[in-house]
C-alpha atoms as a PDB file:
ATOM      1  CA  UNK A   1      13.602  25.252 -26.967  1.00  0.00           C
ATOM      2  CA  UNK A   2      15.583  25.651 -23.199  1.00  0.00           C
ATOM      3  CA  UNK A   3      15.602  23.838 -20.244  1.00  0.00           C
ATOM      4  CA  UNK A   4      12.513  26.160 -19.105  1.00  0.00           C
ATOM      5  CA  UNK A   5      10.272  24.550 -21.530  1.00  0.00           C
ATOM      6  CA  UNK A   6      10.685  21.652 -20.195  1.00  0.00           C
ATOM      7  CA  UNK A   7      11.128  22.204 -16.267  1.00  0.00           C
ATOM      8  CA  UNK A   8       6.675  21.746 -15.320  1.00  0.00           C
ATOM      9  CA  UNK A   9       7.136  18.190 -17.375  1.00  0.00           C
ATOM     10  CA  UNK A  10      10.786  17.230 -15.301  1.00  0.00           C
ATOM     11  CA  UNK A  11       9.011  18.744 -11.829  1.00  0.00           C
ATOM     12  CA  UNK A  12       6.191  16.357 -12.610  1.00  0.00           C
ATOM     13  CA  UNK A  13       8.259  13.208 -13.122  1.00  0.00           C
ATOM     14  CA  UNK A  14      10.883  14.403 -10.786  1.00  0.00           C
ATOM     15  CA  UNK A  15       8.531  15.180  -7.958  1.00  0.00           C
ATOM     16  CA  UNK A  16       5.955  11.797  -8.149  1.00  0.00           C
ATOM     17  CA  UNK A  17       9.000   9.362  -8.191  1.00  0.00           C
ATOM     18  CA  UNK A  18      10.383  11.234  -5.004  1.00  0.00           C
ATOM     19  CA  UNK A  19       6.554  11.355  -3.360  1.00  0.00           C
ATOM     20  CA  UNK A  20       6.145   7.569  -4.612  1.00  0.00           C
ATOM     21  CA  UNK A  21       9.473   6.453  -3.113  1.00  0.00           C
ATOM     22  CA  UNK A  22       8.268   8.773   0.082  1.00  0.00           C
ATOM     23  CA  UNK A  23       5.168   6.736   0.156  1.00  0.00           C
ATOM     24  CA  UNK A  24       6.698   2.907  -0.343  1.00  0.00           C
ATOM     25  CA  UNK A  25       9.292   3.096   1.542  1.00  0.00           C
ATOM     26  CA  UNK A  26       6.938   4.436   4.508  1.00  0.00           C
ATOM     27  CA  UNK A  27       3.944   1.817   3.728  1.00  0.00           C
ATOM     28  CA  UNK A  28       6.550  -1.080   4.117  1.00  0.00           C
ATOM     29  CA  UNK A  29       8.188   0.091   7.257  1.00  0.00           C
ATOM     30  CA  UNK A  30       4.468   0.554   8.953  1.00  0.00           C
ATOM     31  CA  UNK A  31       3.750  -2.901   7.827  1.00  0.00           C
ATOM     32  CA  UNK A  32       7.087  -4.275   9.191  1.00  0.00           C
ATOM     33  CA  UNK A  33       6.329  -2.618  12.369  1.00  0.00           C
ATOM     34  CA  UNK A  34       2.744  -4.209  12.615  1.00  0.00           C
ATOM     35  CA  UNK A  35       3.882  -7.826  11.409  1.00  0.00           C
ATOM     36  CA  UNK A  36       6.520  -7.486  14.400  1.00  0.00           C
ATOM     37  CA  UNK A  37       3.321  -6.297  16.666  1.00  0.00           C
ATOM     38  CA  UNK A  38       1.104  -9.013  15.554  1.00  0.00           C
ATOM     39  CA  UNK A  39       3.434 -11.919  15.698  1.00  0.00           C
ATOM     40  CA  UNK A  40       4.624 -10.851  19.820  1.00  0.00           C
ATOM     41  CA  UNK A  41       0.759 -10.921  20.555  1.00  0.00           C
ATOM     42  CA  UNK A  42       0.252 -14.306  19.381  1.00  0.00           C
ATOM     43  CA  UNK A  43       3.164 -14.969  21.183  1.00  0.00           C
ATOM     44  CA  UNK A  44       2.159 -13.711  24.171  1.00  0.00           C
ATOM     45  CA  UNK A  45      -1.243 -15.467  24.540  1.00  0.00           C
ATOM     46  CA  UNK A  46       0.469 -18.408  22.980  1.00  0.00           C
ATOM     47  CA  UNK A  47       3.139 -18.658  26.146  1.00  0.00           C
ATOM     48  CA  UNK A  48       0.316 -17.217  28.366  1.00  0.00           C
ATOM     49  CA  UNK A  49      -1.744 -20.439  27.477  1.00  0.00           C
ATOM     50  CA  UNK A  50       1.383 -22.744  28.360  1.00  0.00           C
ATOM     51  CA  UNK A  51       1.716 -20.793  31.635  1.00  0.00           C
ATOM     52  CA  UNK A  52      -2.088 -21.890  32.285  1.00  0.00           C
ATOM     53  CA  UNK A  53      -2.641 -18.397  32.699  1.00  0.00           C
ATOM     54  CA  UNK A  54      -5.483 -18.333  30.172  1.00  0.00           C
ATOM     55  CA  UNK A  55      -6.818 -20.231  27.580  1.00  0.00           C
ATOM     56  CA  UNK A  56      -7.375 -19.018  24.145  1.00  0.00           C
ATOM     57  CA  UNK A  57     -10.082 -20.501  21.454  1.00  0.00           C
ATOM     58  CA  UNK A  58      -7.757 -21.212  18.364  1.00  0.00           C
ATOM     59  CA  UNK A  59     -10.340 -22.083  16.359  1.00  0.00           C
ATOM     60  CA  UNK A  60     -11.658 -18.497  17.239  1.00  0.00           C
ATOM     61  CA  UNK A  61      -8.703 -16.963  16.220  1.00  0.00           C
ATOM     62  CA  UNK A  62      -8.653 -18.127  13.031  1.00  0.00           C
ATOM     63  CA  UNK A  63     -12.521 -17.461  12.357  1.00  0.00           C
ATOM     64  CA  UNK A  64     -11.702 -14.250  13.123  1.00  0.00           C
ATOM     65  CA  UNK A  65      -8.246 -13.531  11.254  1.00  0.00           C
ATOM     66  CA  UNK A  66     -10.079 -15.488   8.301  1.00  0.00           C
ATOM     67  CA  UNK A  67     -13.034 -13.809   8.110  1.00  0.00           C
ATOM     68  CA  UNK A  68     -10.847 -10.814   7.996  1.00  0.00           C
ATOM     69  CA  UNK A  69      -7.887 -12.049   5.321  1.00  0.00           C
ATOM     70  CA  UNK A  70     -11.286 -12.485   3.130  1.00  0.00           C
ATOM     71  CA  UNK A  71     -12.464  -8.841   3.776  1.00  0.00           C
ATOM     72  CA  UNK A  72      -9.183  -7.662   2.841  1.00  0.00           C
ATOM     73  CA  UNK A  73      -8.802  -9.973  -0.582  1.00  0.00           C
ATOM     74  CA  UNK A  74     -12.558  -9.398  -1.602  1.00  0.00           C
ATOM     75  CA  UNK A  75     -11.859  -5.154  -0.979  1.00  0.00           C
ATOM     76  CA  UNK A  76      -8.507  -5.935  -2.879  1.00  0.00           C
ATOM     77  CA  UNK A  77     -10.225  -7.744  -6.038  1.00  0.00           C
ATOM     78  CA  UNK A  78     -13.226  -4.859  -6.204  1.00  0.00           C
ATOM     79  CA  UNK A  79     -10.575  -2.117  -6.632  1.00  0.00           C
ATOM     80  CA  UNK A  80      -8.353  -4.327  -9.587  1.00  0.00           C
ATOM     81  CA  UNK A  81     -11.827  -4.354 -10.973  1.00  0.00           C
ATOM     82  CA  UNK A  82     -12.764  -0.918 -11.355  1.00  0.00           C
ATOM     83  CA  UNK A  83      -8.469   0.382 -12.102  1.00  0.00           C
ATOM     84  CA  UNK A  84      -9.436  -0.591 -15.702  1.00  0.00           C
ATOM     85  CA  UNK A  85     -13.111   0.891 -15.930  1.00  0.00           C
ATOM     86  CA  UNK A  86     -13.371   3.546 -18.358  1.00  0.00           C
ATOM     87  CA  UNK A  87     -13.554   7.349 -16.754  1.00  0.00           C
ATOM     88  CA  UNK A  88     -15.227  10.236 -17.934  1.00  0.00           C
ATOM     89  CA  UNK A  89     -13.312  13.439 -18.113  1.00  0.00           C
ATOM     90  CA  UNK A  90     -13.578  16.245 -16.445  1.00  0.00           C
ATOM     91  CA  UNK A  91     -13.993  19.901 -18.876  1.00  0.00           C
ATOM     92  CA  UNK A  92     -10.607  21.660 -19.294  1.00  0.00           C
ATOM     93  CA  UNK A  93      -8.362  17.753 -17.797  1.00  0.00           C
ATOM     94  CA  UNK A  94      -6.357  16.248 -20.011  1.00  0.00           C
ATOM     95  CA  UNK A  95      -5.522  12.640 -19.504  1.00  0.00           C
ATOM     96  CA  UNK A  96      -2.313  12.999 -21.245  1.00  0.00           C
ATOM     97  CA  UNK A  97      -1.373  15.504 -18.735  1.00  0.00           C
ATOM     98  CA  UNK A  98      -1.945  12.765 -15.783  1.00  0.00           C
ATOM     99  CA  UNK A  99       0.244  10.302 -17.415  1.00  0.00           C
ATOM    100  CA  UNK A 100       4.400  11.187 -16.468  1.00  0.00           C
ATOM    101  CA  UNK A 101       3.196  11.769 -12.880  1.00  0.00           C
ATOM    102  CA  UNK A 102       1.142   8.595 -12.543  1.00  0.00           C
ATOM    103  CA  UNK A 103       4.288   6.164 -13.999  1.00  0.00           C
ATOM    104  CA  UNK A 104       6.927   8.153 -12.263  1.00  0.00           C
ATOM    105  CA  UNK A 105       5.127   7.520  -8.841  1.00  0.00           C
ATOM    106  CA  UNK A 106       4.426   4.099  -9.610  1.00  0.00           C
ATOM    107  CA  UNK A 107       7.833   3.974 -10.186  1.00  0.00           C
ATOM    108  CA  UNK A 108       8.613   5.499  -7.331  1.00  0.00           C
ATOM    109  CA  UNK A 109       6.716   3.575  -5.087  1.00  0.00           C
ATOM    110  CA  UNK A 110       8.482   0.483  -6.560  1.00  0.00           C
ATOM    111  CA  UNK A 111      11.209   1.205  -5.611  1.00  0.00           C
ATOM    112  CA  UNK A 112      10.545   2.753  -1.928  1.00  0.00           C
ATOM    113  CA  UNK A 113       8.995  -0.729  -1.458  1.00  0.00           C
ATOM    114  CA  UNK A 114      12.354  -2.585  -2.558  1.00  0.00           C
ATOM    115  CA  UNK A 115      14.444  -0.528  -0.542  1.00  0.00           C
ATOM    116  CA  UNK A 116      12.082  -0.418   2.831  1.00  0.00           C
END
């Protein structure tokens, strides 16, 4: 056996930890980005209010951002639910085929998400 036996198996790893790092480190930059957005529009209506300028329903704004933090957890808790369903295969797929690629961007994505 040579290294060409074994480059499809290394591009597989090699490639999903590099697309998985890609992809974590992006994901936590966009949602730096729109923590930084969120928090100067609260701030804004929140000095606006001082100002008198306008006046803003808090207990609206939570309603709202509540009723959405639940959407969010409830979507969250339906997809841990079905990750460990059991899948049917497809003719000619082999799961053990699936498996380097899935850990290595896992992986990946770890770390993209540390280093973000």
């Amino acid at each position: 056996m040579n290294v060409a036996d074994y480059a499809p198996f290394l591009g597989t790893i090699g490639g999903g930890f590099f697309l998985g790092a890609l992809a974590g480190y992006a994901i936590k930059k966009v949602m730096k980005i729109a923590a930084v957005i969120v928090g100067l529009f609260i701030d804004a209506l929140a000095y606006l209010e001082y100002q008198g300028i306008l006046h803003v329903d808090w207990i609206r704004v939570q309603t709202v951002s509540q009723s959405g933090i639940t959407w969010v957890s409830d979507a969250l808790m339906h997809i841990s639910k079905n990750i460990g369903a059991p899948h049917t295969a497809t003719p000619g797929f082999e799961i053990s085929n699936i498996i380097p690629l899935t850990s290595s961007v896992s992986a990946g994505f770890m770390l993209g998400v540390l280093r973000g």
